[in-house]
C-alpha atoms as a PDB file:
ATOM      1  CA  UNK A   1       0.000   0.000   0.000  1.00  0.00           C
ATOM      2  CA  UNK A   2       1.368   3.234  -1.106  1.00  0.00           C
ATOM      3  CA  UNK A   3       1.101   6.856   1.217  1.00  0.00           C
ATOM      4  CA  UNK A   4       0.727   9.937  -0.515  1.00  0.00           C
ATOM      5  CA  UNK A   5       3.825  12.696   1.527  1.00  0.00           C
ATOM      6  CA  UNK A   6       2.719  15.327  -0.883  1.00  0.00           C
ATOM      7  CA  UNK A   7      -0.253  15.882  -3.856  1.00  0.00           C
ATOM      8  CA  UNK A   8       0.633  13.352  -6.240  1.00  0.00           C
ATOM      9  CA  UNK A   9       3.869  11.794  -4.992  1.00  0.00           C
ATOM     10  CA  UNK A  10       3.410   8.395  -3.124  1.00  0.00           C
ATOM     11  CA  UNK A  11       5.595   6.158  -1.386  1.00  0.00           C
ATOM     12  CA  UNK A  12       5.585   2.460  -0.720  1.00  0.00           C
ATOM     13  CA  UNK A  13       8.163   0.758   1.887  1.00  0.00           C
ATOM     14  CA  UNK A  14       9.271   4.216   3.566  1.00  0.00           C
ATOM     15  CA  UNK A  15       8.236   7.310   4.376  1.00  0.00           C
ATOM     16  CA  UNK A  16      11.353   9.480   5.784  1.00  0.00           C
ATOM     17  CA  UNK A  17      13.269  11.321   3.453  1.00  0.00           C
ATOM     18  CA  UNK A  18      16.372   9.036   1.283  1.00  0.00           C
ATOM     19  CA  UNK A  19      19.924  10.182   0.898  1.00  0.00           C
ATOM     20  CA  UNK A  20      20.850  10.431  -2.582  1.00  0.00           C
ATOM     21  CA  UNK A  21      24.467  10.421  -2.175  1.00  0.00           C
ATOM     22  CA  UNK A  22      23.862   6.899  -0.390  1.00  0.00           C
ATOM     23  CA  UNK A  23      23.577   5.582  -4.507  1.00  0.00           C
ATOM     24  CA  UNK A  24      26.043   5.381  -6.647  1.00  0.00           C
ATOM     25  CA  UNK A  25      23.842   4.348  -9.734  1.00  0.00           C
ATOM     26  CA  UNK A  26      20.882   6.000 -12.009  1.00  0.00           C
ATOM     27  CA  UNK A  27      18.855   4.190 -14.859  1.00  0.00           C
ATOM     28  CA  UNK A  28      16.228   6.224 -16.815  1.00  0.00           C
ATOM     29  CA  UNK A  29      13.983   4.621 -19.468  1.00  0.00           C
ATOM     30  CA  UNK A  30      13.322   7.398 -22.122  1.00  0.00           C
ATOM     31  CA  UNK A  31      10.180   7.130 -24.073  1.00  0.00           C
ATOM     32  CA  UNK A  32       7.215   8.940 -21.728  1.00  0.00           C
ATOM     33  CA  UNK A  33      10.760   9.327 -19.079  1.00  0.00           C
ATOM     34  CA  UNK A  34      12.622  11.338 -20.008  1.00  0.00           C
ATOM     35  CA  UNK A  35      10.620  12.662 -22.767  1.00  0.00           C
ATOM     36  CA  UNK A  36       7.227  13.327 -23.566  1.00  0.00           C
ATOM     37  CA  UNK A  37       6.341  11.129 -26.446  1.00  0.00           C
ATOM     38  CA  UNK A  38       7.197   7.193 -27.280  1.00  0.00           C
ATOM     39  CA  UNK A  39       8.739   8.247 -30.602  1.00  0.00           C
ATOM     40  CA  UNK A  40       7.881   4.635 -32.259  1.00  0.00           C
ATOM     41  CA  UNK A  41       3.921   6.256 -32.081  1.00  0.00           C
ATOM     42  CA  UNK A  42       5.041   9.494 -33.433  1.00  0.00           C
ATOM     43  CA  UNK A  43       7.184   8.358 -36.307  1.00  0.00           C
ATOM     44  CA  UNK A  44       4.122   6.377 -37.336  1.00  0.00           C
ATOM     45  CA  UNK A  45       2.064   9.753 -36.715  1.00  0.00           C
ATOM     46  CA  UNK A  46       4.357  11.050 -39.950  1.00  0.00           C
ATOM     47  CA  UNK A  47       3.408   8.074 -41.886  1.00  0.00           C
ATOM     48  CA  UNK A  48      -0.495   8.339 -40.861  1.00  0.00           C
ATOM     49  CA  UNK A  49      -0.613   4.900 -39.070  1.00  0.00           C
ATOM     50  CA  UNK A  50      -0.419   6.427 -35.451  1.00  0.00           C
ATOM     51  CA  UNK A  51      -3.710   5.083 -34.489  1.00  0.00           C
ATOM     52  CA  UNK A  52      -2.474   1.185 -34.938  1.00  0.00           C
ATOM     53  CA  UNK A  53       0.879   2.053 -33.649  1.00  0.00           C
ATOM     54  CA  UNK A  54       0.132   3.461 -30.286  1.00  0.00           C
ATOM     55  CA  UNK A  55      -2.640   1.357 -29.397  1.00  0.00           C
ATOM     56  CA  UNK A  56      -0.150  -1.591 -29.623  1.00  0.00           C
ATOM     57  CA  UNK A  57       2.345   0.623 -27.801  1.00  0.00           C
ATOM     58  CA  UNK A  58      -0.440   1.165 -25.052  1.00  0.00           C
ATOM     59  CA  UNK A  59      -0.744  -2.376 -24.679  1.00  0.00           C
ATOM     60  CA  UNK A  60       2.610  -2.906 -23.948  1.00  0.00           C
ATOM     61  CA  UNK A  61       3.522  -0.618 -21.609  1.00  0.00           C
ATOM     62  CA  UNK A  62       0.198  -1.487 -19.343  1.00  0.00           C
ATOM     63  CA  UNK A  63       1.530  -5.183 -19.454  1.00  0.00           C
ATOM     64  CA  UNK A  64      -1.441  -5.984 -21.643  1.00  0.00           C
ATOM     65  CA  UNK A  65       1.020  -7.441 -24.000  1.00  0.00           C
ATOM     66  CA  UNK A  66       3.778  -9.506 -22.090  1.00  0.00           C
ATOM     67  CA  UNK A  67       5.894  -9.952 -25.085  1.00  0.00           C
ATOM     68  CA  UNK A  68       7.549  -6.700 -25.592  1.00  0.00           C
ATOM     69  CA  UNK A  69       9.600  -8.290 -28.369  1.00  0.00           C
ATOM     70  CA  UNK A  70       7.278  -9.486 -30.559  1.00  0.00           C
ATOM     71  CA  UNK A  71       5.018  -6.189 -29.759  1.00  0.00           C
ATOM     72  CA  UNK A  72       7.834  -3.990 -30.976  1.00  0.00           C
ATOM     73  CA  UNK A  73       8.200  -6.409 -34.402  1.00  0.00           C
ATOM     74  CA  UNK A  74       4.622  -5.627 -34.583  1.00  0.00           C
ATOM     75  CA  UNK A  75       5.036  -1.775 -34.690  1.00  0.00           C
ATOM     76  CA  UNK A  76       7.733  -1.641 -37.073  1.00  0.00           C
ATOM     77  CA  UNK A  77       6.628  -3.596 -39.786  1.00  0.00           C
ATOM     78  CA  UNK A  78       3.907  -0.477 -40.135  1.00  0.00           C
ATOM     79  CA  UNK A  79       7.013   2.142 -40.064  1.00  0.00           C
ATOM     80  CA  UNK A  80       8.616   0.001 -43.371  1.00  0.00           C
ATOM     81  CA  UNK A  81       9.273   2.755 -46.215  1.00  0.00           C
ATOM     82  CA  UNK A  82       9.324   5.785 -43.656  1.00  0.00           C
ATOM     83  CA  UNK A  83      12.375   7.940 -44.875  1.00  0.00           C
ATOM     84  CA  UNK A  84      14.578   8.835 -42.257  1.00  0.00           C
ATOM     85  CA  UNK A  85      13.650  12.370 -42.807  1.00  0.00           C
ATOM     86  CA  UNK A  86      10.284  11.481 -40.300  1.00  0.00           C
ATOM     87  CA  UNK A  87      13.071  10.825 -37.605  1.00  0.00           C
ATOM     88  CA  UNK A  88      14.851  14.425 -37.444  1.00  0.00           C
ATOM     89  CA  UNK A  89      11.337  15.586 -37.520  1.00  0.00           C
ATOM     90  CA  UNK A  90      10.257  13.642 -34.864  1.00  0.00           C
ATOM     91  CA  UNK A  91      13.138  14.729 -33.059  1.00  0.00           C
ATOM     92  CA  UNK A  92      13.537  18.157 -33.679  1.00  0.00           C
ATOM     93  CA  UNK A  93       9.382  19.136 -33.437  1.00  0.00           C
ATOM     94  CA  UNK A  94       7.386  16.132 -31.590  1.00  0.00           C
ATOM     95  CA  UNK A  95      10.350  15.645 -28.696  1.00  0.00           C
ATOM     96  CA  UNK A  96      10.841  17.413 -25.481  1.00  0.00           C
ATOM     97  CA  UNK A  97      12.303  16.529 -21.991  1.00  0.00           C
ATOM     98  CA  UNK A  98       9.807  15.928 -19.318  1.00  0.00           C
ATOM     99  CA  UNK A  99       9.519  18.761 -16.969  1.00  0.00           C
ATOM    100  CA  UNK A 100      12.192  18.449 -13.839  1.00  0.00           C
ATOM    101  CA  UNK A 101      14.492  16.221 -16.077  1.00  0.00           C
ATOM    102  CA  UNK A 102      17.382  18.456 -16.448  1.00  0.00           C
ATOM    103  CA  UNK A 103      16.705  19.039 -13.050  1.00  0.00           C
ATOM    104  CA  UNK A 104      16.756  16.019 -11.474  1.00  0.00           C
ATOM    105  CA  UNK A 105      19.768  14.684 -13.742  1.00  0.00           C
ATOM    106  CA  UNK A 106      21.968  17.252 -12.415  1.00  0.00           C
ATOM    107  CA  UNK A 107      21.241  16.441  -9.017  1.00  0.00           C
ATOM    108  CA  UNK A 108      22.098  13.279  -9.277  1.00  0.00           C
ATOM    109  CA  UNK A 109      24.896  13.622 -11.497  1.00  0.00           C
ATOM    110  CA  UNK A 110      26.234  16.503  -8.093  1.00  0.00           C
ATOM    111  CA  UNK A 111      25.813  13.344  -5.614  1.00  0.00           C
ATOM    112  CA  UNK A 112      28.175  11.284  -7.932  1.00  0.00           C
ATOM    113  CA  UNK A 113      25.902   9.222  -9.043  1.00  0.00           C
ATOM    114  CA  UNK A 114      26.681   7.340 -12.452  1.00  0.00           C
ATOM    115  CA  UNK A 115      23.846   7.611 -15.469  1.00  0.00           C
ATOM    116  CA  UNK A 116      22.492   5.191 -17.740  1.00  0.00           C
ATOM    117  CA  UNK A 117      19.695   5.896 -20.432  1.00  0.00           C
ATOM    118  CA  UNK A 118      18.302   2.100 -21.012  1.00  0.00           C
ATOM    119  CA  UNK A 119      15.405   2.472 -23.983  1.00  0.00           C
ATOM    120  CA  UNK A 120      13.317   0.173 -25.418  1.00  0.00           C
ATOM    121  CA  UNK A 121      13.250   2.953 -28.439  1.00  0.00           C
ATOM    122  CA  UNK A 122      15.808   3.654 -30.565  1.00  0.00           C
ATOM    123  CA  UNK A 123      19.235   5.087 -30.832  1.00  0.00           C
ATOM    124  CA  UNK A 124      19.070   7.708 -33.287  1.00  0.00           C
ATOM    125  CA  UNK A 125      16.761   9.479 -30.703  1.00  0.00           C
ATOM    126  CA  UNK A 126      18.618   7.901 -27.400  1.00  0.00           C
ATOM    127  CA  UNK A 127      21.963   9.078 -28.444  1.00  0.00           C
ATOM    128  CA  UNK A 128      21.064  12.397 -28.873  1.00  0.00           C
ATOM    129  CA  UNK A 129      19.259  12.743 -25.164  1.00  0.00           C
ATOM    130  CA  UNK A 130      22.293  10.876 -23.793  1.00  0.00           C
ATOM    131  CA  UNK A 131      24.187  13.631 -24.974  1.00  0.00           C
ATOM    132  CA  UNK A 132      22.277  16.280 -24.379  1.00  0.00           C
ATOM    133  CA  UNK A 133      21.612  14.969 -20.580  1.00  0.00           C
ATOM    134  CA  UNK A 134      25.627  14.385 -20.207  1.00  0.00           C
ATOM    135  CA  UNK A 135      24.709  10.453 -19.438  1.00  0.00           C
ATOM    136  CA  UNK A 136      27.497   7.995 -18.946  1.00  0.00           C
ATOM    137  CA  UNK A 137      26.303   5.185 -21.271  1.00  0.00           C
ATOM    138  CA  UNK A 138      23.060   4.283 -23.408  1.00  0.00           C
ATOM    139  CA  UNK A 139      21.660   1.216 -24.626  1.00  0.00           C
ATOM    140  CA  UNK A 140      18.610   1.025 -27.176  1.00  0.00           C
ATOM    141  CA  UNK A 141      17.417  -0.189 -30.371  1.00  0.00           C
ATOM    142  CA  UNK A 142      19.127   0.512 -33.850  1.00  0.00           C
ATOM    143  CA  UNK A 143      16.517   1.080 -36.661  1.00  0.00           C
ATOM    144  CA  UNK A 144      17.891  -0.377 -40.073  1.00  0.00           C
ATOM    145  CA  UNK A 145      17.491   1.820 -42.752  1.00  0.00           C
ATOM    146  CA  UNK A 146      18.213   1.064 -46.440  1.00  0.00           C
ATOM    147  CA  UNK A 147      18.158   3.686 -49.442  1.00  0.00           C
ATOM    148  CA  UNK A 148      17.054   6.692 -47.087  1.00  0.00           C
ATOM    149  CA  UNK A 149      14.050   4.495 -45.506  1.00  0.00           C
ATOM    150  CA  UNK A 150      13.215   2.081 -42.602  1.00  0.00           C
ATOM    151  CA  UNK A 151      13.551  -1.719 -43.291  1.00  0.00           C
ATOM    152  CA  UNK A 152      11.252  -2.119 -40.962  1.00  0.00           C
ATOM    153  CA  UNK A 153      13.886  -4.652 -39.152  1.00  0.00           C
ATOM    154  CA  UNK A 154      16.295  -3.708 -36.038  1.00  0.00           C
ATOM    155  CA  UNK A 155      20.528  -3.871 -36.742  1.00  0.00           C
ATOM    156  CA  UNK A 156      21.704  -7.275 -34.735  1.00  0.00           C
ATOM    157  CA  UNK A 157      24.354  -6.192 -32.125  1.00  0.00           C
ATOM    158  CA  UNK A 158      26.605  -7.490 -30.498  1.00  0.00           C
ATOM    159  CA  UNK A 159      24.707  -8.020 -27.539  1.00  0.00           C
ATOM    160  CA  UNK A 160      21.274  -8.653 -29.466  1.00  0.00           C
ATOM    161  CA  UNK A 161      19.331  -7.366 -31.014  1.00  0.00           C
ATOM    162  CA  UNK A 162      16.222  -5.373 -28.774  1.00  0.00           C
ATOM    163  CA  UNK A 163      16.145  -4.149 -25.835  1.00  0.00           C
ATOM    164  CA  UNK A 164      13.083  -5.243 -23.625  1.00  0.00           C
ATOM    165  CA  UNK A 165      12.603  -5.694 -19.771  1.00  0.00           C
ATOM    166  CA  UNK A 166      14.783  -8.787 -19.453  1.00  0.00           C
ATOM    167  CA  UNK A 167      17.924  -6.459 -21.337  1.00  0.00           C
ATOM    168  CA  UNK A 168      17.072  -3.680 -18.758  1.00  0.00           C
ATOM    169  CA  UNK A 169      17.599  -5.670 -16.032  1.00  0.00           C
ATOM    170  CA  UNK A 170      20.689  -7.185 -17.096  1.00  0.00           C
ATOM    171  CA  UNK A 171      22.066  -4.069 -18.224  1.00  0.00           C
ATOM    172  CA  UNK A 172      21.684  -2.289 -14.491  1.00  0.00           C
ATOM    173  CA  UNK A 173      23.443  -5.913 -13.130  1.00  0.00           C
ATOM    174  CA  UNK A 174      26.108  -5.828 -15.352  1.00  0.00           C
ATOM    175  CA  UNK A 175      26.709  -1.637 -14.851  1.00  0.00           C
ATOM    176  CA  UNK A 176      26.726  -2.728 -11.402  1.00  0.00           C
ATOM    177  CA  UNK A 177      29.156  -5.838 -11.102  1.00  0.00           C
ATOM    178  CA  UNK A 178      31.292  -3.246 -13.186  1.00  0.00           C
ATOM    179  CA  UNK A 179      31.103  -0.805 -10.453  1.00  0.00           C
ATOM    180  CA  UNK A 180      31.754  -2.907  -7.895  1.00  0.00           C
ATOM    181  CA  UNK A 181      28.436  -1.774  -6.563  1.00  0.00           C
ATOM    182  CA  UNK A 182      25.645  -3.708  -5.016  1.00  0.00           C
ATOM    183  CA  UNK A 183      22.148  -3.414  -6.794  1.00  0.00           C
ATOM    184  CA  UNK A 184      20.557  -1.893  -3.769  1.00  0.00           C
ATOM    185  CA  UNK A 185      22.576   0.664  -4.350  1.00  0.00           C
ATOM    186  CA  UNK A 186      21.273   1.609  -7.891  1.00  0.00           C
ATOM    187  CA  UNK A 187      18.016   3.676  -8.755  1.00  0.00           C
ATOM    188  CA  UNK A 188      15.820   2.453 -12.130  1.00  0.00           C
ATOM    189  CA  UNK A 189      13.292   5.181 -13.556  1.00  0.00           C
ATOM    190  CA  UNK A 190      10.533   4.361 -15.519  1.00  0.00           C
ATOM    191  CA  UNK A 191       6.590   4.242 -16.351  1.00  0.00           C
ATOM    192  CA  UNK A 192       5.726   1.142 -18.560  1.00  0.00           C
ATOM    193  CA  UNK A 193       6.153  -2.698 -18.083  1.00  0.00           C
ATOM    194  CA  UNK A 194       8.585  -3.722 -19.481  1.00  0.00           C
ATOM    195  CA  UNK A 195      10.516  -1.413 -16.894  1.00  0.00           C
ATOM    196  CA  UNK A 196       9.747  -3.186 -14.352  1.00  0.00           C
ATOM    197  CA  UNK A 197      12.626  -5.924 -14.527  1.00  0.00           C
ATOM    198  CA  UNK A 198      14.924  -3.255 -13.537  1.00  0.00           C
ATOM    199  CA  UNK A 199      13.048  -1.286 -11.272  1.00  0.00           C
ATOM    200  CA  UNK A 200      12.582  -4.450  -9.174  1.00  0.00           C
ATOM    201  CA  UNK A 201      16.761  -5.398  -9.585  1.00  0.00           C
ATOM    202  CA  UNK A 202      17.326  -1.855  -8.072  1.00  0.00           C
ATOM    203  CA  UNK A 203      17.474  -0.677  -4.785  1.00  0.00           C
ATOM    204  CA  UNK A 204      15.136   2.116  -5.183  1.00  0.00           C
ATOM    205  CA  UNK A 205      12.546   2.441  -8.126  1.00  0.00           C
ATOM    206  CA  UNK A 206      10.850   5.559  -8.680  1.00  0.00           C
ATOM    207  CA  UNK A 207       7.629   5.599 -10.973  1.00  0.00           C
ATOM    208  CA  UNK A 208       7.034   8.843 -13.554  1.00  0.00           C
ATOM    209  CA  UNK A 209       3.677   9.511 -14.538  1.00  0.00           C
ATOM    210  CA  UNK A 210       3.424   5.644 -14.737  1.00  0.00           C
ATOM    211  CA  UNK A 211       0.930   2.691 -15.925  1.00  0.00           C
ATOM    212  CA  UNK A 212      -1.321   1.551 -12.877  1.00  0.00           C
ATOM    213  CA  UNK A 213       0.732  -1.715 -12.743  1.00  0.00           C
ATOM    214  CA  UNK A 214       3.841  -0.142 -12.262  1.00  0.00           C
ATOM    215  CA  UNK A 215       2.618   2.118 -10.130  1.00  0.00           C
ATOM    216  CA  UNK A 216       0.977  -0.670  -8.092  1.00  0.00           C
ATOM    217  CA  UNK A 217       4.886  -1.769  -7.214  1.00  0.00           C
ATOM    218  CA  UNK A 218       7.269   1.035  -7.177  1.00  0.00           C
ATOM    219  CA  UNK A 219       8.767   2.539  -4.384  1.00  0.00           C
ATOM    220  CA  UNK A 220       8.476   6.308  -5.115  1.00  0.00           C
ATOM    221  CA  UNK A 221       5.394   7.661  -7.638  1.00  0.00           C
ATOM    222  CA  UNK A 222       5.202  10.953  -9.302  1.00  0.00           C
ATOM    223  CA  UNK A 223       1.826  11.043 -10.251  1.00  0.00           C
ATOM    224  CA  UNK A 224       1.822  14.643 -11.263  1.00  0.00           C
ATOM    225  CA  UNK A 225       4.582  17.228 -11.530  1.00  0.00           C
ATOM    226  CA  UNK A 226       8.026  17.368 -13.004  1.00  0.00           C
ATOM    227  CA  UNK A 227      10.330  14.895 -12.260  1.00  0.00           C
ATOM    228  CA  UNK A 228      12.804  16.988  -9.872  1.00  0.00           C
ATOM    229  CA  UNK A 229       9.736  16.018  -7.904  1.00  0.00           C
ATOM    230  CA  UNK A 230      11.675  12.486  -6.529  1.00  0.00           C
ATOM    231  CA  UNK A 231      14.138  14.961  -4.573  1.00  0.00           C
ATOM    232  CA  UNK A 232      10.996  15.437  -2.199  1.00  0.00           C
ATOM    233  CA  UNK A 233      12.538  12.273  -1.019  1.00  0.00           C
ATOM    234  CA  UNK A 234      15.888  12.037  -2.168  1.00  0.00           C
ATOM    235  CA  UNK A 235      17.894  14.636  -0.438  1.00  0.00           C
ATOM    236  CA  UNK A 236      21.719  15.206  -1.486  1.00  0.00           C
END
């Protein structure tokens, strides 16, 4: 059962104030994170199928669909033939960071904390908000595109080939064992379902204007408000 310390931030496990410098570790998801939009819907806005698109997208990140691989297969066959053009559009008029992003980031980056982006979207939009955000690392999905247009297929890498819950997870371990941390001692951010894997790895996860199931089990919800809202309970 989750208490509400402020309008429209809840808590579940603890109710006294968390020091952030006690972490060492910070994963964000991206899509609906980070940012404002899950850019797989809005590229498919560009090519008129947004409808189809986000109502699978939907599905997924309630946990309606539990395979986020074969959801995401689903999606992009409807994006083959989109030129890559739709993608700086995307970027450059759909996107914006979530209010309290920058924000929070910095706080966390002040308290030494190390930052990973870990999307279940797509590079060509992850590697810009990784560097925009001053991140350590990102991991996400590579788009193939052939003669100026989507495949409609993902580039196989070396560690596979899309990211979904089960990569998130492993992902925040590995960071971790790198580290020489202990999970508890890493954060995971994020608002769908297939988040969940490494919100639950993670010492502390903190929800963001999240699905009701993954509200239902994180530690720290931000129901309404910017993000820089989690430092009502993280304090330096």
């Amino acid at each position: 059962m989750s208490t509400e310390i402020s309008p429209g931030v809840f808590t579940r496990g603890f109710t006294e104030p968390l020091r952030l410098a006690d972490f060492k570790l910070i994963a964000f998801d991206m899509d609906s994170t980070l940012i404002d939009i899950e850019c797989v819907d809005e590229i498919a806005a560009v090519a008129g199928r947004r409808d189809e698109v986000a109502a699978i997208t939907e599905a997924a990140m309630r946990g309606e669909i539990t395979d986020y691989r074969h959801s995401l297969r689903r999606r992009l066959v409807l994006l083959r033939g989109v030129p890559v053009q739709a993608l700086e559009e995307v970027y450059t008029k759909r996107m914006r960071l979530n209010p309290g992003v920058e924000v929070f980031v910095r706080a966390c980056q002040n308290a030494g904390l190390k930052t990973l982006l870990i999307s279940g979207g797509f590079t060509f939009f992850s590697d810009r908000i990784r560097d925009r955000l001053k991140l350590d690392f990102s991991r996400a999905n590579m788009l193939e595109i052939e003669n100026g247009v989507l495949t409609g297929l993902l580039v196989d890498r070396p560690w596979g080939e899309i990211v979904d819950g089960a990569e998130k997870k492993r992902v925040v371990l590995e960071v971790c064992e790198l580290m020489g941390i202990a999970p508890a001692q890493a954060i995971a951010v994020g608002d769908g379902a297939n988040d969940l894997p490494m919100m639950a790895a993670s010492g502390l996860s903190i929800a963001y204007h999240p699905k009701p199931k993954v509200r239902e089990l994180a530690m720290i919800s931000i129901m309404s408000g910017g993000m820089d809202r989690a430092l009502e309970l993280l304090r330096p």
